[in-house]
PDB file of N, CA and C in Angstrom:
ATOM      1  N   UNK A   1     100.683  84.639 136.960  1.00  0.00           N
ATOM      2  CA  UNK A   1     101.388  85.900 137.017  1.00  0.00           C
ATOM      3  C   UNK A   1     100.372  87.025 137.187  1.00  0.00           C
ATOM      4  N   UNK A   2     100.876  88.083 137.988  1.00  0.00           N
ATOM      5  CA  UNK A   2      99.452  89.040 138.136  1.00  0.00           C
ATOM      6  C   UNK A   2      99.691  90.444 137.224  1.00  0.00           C
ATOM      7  N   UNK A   3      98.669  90.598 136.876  1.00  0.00           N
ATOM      8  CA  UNK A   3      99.088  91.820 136.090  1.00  0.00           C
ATOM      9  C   UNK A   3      99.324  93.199 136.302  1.00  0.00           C
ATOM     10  N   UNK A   4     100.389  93.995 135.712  1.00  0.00           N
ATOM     11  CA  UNK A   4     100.741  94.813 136.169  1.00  0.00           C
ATOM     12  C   UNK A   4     100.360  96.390 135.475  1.00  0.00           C
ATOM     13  N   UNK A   5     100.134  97.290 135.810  1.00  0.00           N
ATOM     14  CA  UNK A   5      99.645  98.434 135.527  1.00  0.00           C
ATOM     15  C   UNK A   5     100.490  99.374 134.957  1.00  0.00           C
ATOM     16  N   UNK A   6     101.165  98.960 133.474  1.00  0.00           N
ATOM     17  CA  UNK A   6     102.783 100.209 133.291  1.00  0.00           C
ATOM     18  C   UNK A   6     101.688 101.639 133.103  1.00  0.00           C
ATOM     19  N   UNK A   7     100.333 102.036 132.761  1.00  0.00           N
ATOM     20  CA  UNK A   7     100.461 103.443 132.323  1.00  0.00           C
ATOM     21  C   UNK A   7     100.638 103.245 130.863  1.00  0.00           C
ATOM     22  N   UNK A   8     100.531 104.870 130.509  1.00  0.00           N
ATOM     23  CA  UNK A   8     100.280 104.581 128.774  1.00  0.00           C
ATOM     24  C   UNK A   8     101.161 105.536 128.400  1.00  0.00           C
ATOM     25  N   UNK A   9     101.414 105.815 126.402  1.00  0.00           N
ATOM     26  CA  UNK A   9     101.330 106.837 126.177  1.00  0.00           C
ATOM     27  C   UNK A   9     100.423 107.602 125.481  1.00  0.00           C
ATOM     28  N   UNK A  10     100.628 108.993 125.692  1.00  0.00           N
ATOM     29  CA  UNK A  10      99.313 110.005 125.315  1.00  0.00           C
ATOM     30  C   UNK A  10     100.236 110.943 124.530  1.00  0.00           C
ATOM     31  N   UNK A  11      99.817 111.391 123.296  1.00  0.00           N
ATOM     32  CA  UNK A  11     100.434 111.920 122.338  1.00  0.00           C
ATOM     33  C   UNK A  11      99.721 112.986 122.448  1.00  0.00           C
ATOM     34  N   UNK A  12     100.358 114.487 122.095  1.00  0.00           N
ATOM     35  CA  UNK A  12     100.243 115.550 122.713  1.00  0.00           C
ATOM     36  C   UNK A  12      99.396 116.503 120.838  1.00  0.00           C
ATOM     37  N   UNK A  13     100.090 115.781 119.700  1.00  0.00           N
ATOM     38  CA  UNK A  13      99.948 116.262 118.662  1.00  0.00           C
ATOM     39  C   UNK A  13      98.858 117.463 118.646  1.00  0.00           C
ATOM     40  N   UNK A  14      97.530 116.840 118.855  1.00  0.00           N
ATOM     41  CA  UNK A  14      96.200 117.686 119.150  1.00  0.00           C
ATOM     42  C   UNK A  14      96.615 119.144 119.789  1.00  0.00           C
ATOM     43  N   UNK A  15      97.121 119.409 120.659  1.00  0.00           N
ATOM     44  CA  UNK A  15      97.712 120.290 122.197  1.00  0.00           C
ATOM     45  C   UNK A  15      98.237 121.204 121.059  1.00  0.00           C
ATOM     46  N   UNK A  16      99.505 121.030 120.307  1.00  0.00           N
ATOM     47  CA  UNK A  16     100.511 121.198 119.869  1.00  0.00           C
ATOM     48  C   UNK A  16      99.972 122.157 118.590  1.00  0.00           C
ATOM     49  N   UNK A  17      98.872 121.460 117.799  1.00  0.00           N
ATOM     50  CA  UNK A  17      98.014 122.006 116.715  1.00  0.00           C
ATOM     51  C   UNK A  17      97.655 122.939 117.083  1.00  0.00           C
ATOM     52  N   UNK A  18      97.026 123.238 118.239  1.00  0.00           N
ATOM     53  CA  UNK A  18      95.942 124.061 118.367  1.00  0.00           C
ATOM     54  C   UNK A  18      96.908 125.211 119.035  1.00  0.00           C
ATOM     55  N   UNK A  19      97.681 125.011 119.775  1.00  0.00           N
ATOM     56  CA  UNK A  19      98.830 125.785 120.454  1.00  0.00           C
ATOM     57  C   UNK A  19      99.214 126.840 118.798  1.00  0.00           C
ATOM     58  N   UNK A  20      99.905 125.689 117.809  1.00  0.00           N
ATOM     59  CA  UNK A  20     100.241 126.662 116.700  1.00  0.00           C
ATOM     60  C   UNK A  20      99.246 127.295 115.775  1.00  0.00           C
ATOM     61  N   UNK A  21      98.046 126.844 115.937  1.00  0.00           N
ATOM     62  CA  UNK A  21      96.770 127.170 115.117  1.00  0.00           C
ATOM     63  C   UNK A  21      97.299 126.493 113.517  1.00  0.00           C
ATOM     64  N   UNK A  22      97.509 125.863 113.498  1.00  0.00           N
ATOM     65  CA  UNK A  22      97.955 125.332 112.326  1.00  0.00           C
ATOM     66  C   UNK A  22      97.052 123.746 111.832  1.00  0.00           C
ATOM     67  N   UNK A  23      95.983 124.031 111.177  1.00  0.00           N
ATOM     68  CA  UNK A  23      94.907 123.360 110.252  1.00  0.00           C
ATOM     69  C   UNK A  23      95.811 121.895 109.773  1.00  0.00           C
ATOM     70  N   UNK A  24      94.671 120.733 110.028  1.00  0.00           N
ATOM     71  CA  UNK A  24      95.230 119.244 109.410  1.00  0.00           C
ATOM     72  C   UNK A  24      95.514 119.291 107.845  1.00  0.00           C
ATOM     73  N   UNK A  25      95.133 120.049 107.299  1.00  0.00           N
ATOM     74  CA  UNK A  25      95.309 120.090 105.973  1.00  0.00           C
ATOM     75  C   UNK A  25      96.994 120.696 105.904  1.00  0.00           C
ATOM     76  N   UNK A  26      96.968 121.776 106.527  1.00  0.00           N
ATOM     77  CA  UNK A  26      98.659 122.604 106.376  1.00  0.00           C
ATOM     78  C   UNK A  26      99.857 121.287 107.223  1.00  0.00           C
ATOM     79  N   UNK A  27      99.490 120.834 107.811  1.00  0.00           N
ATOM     80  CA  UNK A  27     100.396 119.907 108.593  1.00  0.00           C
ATOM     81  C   UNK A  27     100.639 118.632 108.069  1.00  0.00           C
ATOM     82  N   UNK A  28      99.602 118.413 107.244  1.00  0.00           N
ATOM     83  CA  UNK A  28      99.467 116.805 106.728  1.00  0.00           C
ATOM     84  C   UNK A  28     100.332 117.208 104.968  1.00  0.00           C
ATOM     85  N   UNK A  29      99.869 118.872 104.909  1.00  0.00           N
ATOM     86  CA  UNK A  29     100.873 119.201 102.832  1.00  0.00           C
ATOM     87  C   UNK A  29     102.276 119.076 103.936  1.00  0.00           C
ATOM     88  N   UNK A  30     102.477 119.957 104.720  1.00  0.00           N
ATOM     89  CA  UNK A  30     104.041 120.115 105.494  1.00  0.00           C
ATOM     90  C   UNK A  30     104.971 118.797 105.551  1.00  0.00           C
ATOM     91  N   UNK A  31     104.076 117.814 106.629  1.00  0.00           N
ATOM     92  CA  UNK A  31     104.802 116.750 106.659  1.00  0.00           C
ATOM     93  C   UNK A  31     104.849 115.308 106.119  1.00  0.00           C
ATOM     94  N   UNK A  32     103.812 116.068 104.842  1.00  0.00           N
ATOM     95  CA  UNK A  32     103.905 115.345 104.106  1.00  0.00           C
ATOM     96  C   UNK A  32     103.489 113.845 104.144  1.00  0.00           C
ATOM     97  N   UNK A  33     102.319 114.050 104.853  1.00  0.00           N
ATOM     98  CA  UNK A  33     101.381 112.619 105.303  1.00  0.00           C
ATOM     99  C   UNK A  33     100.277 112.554 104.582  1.00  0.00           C
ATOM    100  N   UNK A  34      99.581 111.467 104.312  1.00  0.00           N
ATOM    101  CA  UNK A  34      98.548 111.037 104.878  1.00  0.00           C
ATOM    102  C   UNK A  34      97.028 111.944 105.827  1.00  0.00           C
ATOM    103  N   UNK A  35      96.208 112.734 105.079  1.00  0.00           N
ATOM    104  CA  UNK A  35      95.074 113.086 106.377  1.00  0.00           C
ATOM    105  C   UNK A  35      95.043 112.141 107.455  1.00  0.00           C
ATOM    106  N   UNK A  36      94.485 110.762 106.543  1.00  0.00           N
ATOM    107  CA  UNK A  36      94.218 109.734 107.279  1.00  0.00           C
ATOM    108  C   UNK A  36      94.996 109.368 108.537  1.00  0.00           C
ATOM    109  N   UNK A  37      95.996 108.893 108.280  1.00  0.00           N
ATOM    110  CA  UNK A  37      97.253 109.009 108.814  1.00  0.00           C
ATOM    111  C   UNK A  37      97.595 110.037 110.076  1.00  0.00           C
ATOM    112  N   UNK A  38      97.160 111.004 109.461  1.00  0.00           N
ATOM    113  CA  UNK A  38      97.313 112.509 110.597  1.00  0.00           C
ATOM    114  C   UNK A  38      96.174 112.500 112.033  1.00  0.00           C
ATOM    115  N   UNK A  39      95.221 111.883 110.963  1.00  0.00           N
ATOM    116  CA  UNK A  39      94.148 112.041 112.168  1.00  0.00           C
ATOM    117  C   UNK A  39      94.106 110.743 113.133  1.00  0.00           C
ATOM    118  N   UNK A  40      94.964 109.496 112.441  1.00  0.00           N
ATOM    119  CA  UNK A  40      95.115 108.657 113.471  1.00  0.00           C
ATOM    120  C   UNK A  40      95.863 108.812 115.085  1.00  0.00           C
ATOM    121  N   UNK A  41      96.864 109.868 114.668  1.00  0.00           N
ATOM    122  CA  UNK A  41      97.626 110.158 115.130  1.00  0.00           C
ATOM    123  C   UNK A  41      97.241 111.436 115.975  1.00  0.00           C
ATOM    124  N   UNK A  42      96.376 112.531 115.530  1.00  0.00           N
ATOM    125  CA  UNK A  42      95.827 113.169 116.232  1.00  0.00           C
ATOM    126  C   UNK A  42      94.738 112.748 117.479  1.00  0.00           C
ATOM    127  N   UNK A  43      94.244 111.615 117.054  1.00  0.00           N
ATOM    128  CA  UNK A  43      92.937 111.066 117.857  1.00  0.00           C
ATOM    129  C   UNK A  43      93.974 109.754 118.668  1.00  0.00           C
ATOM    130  N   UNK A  44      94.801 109.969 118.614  1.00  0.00           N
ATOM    131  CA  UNK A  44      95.555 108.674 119.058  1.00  0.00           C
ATOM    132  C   UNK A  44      94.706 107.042 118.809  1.00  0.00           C
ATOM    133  N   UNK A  45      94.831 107.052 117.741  1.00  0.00           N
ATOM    134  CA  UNK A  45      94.045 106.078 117.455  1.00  0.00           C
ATOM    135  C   UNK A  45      95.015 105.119 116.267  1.00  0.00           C
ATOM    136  N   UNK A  46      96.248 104.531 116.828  1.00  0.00           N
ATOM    137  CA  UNK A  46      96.880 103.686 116.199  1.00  0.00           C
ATOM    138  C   UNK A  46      98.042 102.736 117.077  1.00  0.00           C
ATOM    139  N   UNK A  47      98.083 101.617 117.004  1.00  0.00           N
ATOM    140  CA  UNK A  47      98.983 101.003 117.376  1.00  0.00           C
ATOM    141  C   UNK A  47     100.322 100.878 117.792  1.00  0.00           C
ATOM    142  N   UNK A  48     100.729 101.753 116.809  1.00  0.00           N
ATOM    143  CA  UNK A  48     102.429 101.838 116.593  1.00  0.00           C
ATOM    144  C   UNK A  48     102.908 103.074 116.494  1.00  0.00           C
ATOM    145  N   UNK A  49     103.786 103.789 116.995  1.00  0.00           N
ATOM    146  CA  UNK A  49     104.288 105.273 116.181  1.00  0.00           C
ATOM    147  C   UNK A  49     105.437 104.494 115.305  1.00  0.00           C
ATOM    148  N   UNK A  50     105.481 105.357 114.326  1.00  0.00           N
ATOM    149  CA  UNK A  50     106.762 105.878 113.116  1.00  0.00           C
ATOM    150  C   UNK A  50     107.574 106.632 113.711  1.00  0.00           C
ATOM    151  N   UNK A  51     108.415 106.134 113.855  1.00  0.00           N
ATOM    152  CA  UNK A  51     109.380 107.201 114.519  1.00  0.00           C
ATOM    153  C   UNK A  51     109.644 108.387 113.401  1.00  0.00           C
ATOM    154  N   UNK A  52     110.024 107.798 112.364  1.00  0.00           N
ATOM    155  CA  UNK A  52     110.372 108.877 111.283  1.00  0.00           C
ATOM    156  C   UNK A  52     109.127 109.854 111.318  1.00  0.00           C
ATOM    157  N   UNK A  53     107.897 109.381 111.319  1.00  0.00           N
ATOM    158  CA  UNK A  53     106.959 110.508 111.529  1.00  0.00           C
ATOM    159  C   UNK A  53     106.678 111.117 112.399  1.00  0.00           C
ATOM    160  N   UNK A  54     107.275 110.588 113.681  1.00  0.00           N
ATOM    161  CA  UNK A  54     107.418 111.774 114.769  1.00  0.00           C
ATOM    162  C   UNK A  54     108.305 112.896 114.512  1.00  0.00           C
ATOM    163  N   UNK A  55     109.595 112.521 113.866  1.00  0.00           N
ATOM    164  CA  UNK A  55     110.573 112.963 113.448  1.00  0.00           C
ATOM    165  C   UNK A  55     110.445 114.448 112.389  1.00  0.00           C
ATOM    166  N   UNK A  56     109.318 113.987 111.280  1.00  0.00           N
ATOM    167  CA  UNK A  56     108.876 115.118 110.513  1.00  0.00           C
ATOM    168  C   UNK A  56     108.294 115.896 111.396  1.00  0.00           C
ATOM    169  N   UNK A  57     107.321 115.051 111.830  1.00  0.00           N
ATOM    170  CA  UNK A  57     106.125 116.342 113.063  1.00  0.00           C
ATOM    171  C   UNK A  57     107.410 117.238 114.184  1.00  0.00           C
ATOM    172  N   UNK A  58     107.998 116.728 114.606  1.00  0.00           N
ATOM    173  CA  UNK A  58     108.865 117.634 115.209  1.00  0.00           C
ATOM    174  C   UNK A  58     109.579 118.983 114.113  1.00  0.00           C
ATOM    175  N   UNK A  59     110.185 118.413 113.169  1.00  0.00           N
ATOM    176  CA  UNK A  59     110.601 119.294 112.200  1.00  0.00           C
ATOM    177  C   UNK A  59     109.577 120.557 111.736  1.00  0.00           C
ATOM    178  N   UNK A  60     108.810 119.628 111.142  1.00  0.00           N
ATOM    179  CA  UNK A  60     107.370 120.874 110.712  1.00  0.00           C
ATOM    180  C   UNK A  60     107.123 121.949 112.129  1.00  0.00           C
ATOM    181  N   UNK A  61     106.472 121.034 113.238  1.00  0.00           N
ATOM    182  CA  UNK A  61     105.924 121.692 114.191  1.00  0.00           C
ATOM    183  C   UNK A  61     107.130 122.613 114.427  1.00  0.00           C
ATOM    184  N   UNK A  62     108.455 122.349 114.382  1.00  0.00           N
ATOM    185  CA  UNK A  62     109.547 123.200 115.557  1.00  0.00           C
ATOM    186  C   UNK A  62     109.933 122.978 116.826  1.00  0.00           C
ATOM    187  N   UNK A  63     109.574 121.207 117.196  1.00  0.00           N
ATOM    188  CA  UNK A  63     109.251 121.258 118.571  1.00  0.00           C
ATOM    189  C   UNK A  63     110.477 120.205 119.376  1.00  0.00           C
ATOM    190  N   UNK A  64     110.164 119.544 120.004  1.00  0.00           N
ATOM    191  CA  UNK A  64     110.834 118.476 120.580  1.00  0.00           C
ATOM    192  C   UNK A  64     109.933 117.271 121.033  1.00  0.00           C
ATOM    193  N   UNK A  65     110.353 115.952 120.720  1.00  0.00           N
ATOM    194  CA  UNK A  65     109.871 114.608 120.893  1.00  0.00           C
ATOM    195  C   UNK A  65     108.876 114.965 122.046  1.00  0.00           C
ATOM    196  N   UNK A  66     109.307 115.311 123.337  1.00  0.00           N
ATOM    197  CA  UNK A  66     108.679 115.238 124.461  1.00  0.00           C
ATOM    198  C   UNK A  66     107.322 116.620 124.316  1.00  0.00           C
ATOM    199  N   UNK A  67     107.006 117.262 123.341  1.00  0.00           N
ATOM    200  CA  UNK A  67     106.626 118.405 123.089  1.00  0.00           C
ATOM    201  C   UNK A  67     105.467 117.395 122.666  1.00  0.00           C
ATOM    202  N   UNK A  68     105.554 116.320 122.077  1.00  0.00           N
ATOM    203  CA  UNK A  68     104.755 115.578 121.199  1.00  0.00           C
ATOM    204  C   UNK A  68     104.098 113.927 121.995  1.00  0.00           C
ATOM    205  N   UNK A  69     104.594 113.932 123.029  1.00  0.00           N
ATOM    206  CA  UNK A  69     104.530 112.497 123.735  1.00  0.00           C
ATOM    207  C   UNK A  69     104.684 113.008 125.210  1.00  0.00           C
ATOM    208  N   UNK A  70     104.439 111.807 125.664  1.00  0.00           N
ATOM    209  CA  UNK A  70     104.048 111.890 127.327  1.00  0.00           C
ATOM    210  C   UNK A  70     103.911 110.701 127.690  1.00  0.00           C
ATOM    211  N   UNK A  71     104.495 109.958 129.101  1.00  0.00           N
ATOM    212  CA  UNK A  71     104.276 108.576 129.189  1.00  0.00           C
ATOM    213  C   UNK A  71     103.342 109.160 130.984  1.00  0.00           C
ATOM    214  N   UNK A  72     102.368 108.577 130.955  1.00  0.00           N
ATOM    215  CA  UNK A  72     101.458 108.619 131.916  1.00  0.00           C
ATOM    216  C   UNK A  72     101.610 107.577 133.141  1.00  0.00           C
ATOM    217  N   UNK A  73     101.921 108.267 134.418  1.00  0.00           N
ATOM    218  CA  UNK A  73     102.112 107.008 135.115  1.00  0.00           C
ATOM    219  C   UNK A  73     100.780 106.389 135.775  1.00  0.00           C
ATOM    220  N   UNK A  74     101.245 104.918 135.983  1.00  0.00           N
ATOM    221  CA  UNK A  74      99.376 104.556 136.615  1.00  0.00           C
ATOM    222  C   UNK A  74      99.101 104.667 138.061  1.00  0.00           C
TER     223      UNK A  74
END
């Protein structure tokens, strides 16, 4: 079978921070995470999303799913 090229996703979180000027410390008391956690997610550096924690980050931030994600074509 040959392999095929779907493209990724690229999480916007970082963009979004800096857009609101709003510090990992104020976002991580807000939505109530994890630093650790926050910065995985900032550095896109995790396996899986939480939906529910996209879910807060939208809430906190004010934003919309797609405000926060992006699917990249290849």
């Amino acid at each position: 079978m040959k392999d095929i090229e779907y493209g990724y996703i690229r999480l916007k979180l970082k963009d979004v921070m800096e857009e609101q000027e709003i510090s990992i410390n104020r976002l991580a008391c807000r939505a109530e995470m994890q630093r650790t956690q926050l910065k995985a997610y900032i550095n896109e550096n995790m396996q899986r999303v939480d939906l529910a924690v996209m879910a807060r980050l939208c809430y906190v931030l004010e934003c919309e799913l797609p405000d926060l994600i992006e699917y990249i074509h290849p």
